[in-house]
C-alpha atoms as a PDB file:
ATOM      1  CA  UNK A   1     -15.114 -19.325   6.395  1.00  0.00           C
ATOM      2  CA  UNK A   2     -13.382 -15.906   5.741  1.00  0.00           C
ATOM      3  CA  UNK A   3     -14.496 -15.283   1.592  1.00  0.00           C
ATOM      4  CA  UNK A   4     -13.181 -11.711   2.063  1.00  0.00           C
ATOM      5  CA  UNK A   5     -11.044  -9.635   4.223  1.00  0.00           C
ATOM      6  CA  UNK A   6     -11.729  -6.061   6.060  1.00  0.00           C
ATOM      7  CA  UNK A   7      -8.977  -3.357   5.453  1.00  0.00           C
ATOM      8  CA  UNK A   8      -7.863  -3.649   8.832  1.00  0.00           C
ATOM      9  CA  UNK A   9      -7.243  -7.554   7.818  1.00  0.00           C
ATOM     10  CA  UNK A  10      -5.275  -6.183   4.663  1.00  0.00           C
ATOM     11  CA  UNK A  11      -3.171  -3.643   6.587  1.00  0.00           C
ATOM     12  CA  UNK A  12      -2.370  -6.548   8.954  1.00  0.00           C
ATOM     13  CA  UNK A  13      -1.296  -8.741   6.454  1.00  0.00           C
ATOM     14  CA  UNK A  14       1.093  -5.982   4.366  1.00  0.00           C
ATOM     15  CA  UNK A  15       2.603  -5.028   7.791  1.00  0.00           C
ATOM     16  CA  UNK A  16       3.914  -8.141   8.309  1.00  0.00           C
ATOM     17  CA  UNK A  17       6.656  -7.855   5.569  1.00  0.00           C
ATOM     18  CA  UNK A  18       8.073  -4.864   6.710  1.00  0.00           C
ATOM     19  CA  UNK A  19      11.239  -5.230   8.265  1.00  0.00           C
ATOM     20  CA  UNK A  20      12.914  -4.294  11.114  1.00  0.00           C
ATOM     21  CA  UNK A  21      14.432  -0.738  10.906  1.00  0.00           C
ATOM     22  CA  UNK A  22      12.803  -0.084   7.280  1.00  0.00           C
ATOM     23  CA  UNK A  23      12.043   3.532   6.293  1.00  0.00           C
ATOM     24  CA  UNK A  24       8.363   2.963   4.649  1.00  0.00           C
ATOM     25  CA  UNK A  25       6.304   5.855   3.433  1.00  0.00           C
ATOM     26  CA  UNK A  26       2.201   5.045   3.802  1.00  0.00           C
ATOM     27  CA  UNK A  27       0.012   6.593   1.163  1.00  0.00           C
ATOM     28  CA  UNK A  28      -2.817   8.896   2.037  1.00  0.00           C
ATOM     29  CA  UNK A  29      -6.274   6.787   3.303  1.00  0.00           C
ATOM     30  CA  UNK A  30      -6.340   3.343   3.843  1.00  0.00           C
ATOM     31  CA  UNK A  31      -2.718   2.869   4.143  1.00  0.00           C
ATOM     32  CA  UNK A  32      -2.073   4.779   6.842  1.00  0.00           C
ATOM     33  CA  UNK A  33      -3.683   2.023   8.355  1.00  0.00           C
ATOM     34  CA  UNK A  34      -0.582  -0.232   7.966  1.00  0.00           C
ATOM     35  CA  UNK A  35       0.927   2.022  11.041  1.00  0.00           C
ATOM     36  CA  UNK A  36      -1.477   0.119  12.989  1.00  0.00           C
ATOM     37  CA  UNK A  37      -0.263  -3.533  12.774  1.00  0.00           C
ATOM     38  CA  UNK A  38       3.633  -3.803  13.395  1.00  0.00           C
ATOM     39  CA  UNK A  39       4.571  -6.926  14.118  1.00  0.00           C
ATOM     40  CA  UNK A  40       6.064  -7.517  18.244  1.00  0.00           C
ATOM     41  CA  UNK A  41       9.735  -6.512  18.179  1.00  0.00           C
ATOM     42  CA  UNK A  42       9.567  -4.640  14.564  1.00  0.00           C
ATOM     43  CA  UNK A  43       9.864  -1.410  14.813  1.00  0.00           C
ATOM     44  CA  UNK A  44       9.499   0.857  11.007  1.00  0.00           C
ATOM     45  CA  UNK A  45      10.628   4.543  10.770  1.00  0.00           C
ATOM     46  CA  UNK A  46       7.887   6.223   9.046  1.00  0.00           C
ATOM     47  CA  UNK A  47       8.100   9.036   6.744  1.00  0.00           C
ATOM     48  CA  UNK A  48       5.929  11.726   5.822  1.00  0.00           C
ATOM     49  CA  UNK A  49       6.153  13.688   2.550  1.00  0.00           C
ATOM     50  CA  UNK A  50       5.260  16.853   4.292  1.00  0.00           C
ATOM     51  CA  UNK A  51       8.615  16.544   6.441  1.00  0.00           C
ATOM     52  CA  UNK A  52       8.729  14.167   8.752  1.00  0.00           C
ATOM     53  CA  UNK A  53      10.728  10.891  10.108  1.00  0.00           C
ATOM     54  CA  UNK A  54       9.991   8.994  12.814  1.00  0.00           C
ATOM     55  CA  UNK A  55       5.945   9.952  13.985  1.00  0.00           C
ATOM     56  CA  UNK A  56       4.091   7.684  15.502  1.00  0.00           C
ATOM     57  CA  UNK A  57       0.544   6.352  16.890  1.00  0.00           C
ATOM     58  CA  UNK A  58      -2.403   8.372  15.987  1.00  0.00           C
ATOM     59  CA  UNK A  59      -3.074  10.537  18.936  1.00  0.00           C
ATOM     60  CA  UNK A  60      -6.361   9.945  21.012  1.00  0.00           C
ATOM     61  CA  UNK A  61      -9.520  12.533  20.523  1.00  0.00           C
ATOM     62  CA  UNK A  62      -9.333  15.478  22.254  1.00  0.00           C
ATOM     63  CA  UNK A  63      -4.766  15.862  22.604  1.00  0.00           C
ATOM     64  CA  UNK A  64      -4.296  16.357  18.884  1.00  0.00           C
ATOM     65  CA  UNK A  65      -1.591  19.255  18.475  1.00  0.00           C
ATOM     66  CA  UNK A  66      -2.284  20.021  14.562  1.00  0.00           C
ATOM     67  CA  UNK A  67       0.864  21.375  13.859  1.00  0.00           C
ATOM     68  CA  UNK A  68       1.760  17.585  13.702  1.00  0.00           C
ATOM     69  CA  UNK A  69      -0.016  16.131  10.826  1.00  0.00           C
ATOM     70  CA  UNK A  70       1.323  13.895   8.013  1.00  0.00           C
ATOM     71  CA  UNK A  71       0.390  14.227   4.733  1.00  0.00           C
ATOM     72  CA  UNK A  72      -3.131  13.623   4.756  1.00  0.00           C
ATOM     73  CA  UNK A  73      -3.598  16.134   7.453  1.00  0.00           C
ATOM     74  CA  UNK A  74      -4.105  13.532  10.017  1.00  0.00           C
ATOM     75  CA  UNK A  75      -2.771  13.980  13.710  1.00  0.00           C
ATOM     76  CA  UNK A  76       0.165  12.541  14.605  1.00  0.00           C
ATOM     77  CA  UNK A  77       2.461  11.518  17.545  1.00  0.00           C
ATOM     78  CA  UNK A  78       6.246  11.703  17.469  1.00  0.00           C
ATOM     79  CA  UNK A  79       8.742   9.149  18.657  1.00  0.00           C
ATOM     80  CA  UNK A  80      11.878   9.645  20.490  1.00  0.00           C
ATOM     81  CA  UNK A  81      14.356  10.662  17.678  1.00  0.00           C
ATOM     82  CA  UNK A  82      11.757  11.827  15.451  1.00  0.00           C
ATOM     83  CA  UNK A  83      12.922  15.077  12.943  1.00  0.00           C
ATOM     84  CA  UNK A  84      11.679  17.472  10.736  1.00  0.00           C
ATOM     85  CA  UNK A  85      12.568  19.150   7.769  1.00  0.00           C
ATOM     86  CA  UNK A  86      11.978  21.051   4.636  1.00  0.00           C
ATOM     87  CA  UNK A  87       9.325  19.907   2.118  1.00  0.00           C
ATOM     88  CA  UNK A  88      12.099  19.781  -0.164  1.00  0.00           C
ATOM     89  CA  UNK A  89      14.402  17.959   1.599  1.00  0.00           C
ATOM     90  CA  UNK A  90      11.523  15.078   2.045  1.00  0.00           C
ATOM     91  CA  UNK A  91      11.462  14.895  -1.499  1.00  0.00           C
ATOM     92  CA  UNK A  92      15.196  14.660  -1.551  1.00  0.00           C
ATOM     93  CA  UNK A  93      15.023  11.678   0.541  1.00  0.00           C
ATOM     94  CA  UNK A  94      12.265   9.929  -1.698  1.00  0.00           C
ATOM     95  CA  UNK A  95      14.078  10.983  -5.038  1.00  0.00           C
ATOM     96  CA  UNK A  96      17.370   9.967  -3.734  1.00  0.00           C
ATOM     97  CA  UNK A  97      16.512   5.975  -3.170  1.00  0.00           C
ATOM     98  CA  UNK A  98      16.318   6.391   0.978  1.00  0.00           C
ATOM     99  CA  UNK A  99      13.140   4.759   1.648  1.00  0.00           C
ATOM    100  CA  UNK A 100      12.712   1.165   1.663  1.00  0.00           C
ATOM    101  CA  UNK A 101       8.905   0.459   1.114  1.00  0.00           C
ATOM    102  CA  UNK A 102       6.265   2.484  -0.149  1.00  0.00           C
ATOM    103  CA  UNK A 103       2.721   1.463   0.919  1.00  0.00           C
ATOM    104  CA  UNK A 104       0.368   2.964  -2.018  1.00  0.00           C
ATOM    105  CA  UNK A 105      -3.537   2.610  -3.018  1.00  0.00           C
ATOM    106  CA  UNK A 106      -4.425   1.828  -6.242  1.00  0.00           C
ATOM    107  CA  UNK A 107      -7.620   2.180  -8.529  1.00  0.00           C
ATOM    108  CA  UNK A 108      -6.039  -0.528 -10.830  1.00  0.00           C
ATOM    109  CA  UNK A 109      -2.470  -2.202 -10.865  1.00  0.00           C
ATOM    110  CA  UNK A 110      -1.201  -3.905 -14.519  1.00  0.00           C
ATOM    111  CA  UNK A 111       0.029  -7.712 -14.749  1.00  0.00           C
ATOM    112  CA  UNK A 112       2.690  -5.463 -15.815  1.00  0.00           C
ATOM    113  CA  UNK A 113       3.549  -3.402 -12.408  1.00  0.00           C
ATOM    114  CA  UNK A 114       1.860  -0.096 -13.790  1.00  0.00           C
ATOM    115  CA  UNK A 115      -0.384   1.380 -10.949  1.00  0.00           C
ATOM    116  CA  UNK A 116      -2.733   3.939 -11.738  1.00  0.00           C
ATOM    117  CA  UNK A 117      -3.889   5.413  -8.492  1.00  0.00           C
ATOM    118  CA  UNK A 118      -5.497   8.928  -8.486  1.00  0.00           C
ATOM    119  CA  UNK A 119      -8.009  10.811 -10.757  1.00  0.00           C
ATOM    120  CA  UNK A 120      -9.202  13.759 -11.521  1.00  0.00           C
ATOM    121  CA  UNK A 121     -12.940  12.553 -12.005  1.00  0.00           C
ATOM    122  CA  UNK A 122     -15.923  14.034 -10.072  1.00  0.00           C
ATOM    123  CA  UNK A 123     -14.831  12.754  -6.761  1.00  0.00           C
ATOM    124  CA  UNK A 124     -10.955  12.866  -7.936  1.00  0.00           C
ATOM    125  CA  UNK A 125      -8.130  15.266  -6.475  1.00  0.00           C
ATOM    126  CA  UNK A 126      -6.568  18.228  -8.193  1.00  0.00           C
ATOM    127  CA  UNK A 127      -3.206  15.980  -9.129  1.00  0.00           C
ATOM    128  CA  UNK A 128      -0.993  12.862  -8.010  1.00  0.00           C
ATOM    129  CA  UNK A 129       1.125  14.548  -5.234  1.00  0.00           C
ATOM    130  CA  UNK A 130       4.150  12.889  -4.410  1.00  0.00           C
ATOM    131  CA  UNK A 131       3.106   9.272  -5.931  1.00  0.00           C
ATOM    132  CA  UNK A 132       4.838   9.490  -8.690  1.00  0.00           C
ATOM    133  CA  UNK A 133       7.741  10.494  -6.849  1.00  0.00           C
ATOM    134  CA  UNK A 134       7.690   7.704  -4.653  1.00  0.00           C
ATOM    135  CA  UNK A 135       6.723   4.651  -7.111  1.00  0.00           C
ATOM    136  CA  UNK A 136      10.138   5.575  -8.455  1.00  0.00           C
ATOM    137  CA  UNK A 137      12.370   6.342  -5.503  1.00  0.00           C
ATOM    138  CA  UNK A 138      11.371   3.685  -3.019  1.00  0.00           C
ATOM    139  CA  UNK A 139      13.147   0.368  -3.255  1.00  0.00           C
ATOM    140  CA  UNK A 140       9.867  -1.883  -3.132  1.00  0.00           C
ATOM    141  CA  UNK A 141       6.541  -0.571  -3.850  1.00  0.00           C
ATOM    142  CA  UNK A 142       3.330  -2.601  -2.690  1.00  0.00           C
ATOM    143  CA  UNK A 143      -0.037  -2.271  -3.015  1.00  0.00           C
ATOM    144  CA  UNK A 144      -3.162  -2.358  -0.700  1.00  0.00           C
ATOM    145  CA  UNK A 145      -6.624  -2.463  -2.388  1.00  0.00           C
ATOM    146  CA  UNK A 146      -9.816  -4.778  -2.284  1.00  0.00           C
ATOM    147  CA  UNK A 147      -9.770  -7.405  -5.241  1.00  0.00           C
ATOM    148  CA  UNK A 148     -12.257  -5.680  -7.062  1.00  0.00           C
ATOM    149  CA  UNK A 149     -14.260  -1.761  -7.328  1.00  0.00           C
ATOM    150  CA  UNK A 150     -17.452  -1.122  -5.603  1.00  0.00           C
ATOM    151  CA  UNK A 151     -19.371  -2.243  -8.500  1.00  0.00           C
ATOM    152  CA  UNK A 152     -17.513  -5.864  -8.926  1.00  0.00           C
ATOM    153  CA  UNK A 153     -14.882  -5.025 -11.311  1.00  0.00           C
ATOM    154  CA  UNK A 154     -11.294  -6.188 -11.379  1.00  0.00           C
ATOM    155  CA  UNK A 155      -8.579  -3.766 -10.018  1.00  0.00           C
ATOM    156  CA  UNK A 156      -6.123  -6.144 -11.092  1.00  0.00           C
ATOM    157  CA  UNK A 157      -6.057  -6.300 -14.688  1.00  0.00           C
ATOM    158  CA  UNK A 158      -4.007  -6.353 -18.095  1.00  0.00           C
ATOM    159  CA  UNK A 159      -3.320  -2.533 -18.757  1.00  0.00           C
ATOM    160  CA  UNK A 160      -4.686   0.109 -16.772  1.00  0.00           C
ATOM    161  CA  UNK A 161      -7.213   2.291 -18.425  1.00  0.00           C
ATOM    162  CA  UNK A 162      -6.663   5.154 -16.202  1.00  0.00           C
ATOM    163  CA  UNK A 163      -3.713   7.831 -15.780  1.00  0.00           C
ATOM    164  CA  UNK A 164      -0.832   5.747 -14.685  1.00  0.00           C
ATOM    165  CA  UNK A 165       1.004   7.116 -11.703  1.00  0.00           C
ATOM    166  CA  UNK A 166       4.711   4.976 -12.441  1.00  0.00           C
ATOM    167  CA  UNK A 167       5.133   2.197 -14.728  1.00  0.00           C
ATOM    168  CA  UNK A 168       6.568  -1.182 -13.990  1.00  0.00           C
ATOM    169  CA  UNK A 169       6.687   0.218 -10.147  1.00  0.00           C
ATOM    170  CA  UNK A 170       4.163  -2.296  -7.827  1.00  0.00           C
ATOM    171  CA  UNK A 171       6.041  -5.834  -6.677  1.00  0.00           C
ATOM    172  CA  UNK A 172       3.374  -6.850  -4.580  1.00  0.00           C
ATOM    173  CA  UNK A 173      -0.471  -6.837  -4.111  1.00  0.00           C
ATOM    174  CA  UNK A 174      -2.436  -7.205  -1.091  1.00  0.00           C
ATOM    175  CA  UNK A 175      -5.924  -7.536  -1.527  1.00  0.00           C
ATOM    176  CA  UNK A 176      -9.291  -8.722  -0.218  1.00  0.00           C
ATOM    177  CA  UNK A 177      -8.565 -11.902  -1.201  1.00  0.00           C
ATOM    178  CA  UNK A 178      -5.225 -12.721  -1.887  1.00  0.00           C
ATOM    179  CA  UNK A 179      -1.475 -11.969  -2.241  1.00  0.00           C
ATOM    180  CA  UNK A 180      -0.169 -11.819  -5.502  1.00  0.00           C
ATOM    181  CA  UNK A 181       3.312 -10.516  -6.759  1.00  0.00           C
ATOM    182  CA  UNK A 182       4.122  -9.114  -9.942  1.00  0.00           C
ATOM    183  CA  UNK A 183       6.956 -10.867 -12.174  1.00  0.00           C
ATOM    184  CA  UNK A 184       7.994 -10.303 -15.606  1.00  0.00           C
ATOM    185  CA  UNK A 185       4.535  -8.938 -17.032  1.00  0.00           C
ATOM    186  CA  UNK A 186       3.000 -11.377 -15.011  1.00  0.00           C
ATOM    187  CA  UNK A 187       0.778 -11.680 -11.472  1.00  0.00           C
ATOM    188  CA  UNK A 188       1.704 -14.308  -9.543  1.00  0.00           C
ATOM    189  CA  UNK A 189      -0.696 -15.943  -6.970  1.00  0.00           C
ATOM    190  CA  UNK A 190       1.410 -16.100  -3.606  1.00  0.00           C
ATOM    191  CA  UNK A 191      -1.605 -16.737  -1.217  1.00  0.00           C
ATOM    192  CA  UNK A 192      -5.278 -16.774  -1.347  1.00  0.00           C
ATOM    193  CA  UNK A 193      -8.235 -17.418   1.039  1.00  0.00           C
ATOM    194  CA  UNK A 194      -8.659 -20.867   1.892  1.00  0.00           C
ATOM    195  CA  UNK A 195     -12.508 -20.869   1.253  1.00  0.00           C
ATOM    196  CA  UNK A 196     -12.016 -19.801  -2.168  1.00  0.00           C
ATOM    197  CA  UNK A 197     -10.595 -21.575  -5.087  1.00  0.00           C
ATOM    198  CA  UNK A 198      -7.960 -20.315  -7.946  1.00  0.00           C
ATOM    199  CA  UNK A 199     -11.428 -20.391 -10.510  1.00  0.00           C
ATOM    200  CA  UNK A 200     -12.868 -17.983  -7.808  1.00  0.00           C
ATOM    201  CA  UNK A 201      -9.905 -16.114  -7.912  1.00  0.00           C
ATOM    202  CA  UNK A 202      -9.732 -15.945 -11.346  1.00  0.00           C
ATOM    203  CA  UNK A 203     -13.054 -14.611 -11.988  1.00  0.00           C
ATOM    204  CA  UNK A 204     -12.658 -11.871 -10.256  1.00  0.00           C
ATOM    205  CA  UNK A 205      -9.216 -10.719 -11.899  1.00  0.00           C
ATOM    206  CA  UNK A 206      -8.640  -9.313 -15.047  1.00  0.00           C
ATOM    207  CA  UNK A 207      -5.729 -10.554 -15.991  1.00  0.00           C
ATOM    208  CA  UNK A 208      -4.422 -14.378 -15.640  1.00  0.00           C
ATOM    209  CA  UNK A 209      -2.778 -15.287 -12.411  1.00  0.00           C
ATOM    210  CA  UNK A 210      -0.126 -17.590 -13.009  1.00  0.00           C
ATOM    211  CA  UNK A 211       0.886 -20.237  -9.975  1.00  0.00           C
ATOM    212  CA  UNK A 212       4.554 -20.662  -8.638  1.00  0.00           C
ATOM    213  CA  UNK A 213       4.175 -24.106  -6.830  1.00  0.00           C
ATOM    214  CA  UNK A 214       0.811 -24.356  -4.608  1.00  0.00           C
ATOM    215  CA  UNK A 215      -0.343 -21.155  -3.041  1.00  0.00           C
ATOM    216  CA  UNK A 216      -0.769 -20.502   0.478  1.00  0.00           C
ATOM    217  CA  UNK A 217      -3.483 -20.202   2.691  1.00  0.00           C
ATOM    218  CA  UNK A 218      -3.660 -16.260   3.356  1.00  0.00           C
ATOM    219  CA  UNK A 219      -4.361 -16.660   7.162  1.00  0.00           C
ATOM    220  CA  UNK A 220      -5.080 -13.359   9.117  1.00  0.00           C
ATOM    221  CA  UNK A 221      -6.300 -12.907  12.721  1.00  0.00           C
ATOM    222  CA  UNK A 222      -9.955 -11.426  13.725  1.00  0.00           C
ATOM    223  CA  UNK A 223      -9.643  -7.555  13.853  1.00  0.00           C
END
């Protein structure tokens, strides 16, 4: 049995709760990936902080035309009805409450909602970009991220010890293991692998995860 999922698997399973006609900005990296995995007859509007609204698959090797990139410099597509505009006015949009969902990584996310997702360490980047601004001016922000770092420890945890990027921002987590929202101070355990148990769970969280009825099984298909 499945004991922990790929990021494709996690992309899959965060794409599902986007809804029809929602504006949703991806953050740079894994989600991106998100893009990938729209459910049949959903159809998202994705923005770009760099200026645009409505791009679409990655292009394939070899017909890239790089003066469409999103904000991770990656090539993009465009959809019929697509637009572009001014850095600023992408901002506008973000500051001003018009996106629904923002997709974000995180180095560590708080029982509390705080996410703390860049750094300026030795493999960091020179500063947070537009996170900040979107943490605050989306209407939902979730979370993609394995369960725990590289060397086994908990991402999800009591405070973050790192430079917080919003506070009280992240609703819901998507991890390697599980799905797990955030509700007053608290992380909630939504679903979870079947082949692992809440103790399992547990361990591997630093913070306590608190049940709302019996979780469910976090099914996802073989990608």
């Amino acid at each position: 049995m499945t004991t922990k999922l790929t990021n494709a698997q996690i992309a899959w399973r965060a794409a599902q709760d986007i809804t029809d006609g929602a504006y949703v900005n991806l953050g740079i990296g894994f989600p991106e990936m998100v893009a990938k995995f729209q459910p049949e007859g959903r159809e998202a509007i994705f923005h770009t902080e760099n200026g645009v609204l409505g791009f679409g698959q990655a292009p394939a090797a070899g017909e890239e035309d790089w003066d469409l990139i999103n904000a991770g410099k990656k090539a993009i597509t465009l959809k019929p009805g697509a637009a572009f505009f001014h850095h600023a006015d992408s901002f506008a949009m973000v500051r001003g409450g018009h996106l629904d969902v923002a997709i974000l990584g995180a180095y560590e996310v708080a029982e509390t909602g705080d996410l703390a997702n860049w750094s300026t360490g030795p493999k960091g980047v020179p500063a947070v970009g537009g996170a900040m601004d979107l943490v605050h001016g989306a209407k939902r922000v979730a979370v993609i991220t394995d369960h725990v770092t590289k060397d086994g420890k908990p991402k999800l945890v009591e405070r973050c010890s790192l430079p917080l990027t919003g506070v009280g921002c992240v609703t819901r987590v998507y991890t390697s293991l599980a799905v797990v929202d955030i509700e007053n101070g608290h992380f909630v355990l939504r679903e979870k692998l079947a082949a692992l148990s809440l103790e399992d769970i547990q361990a591997q969280t630093g913070a306590k995860l608190h049940l709302d009825g019996q979780p469910a099984d976090l099914i996802v298909p073989e990608l």
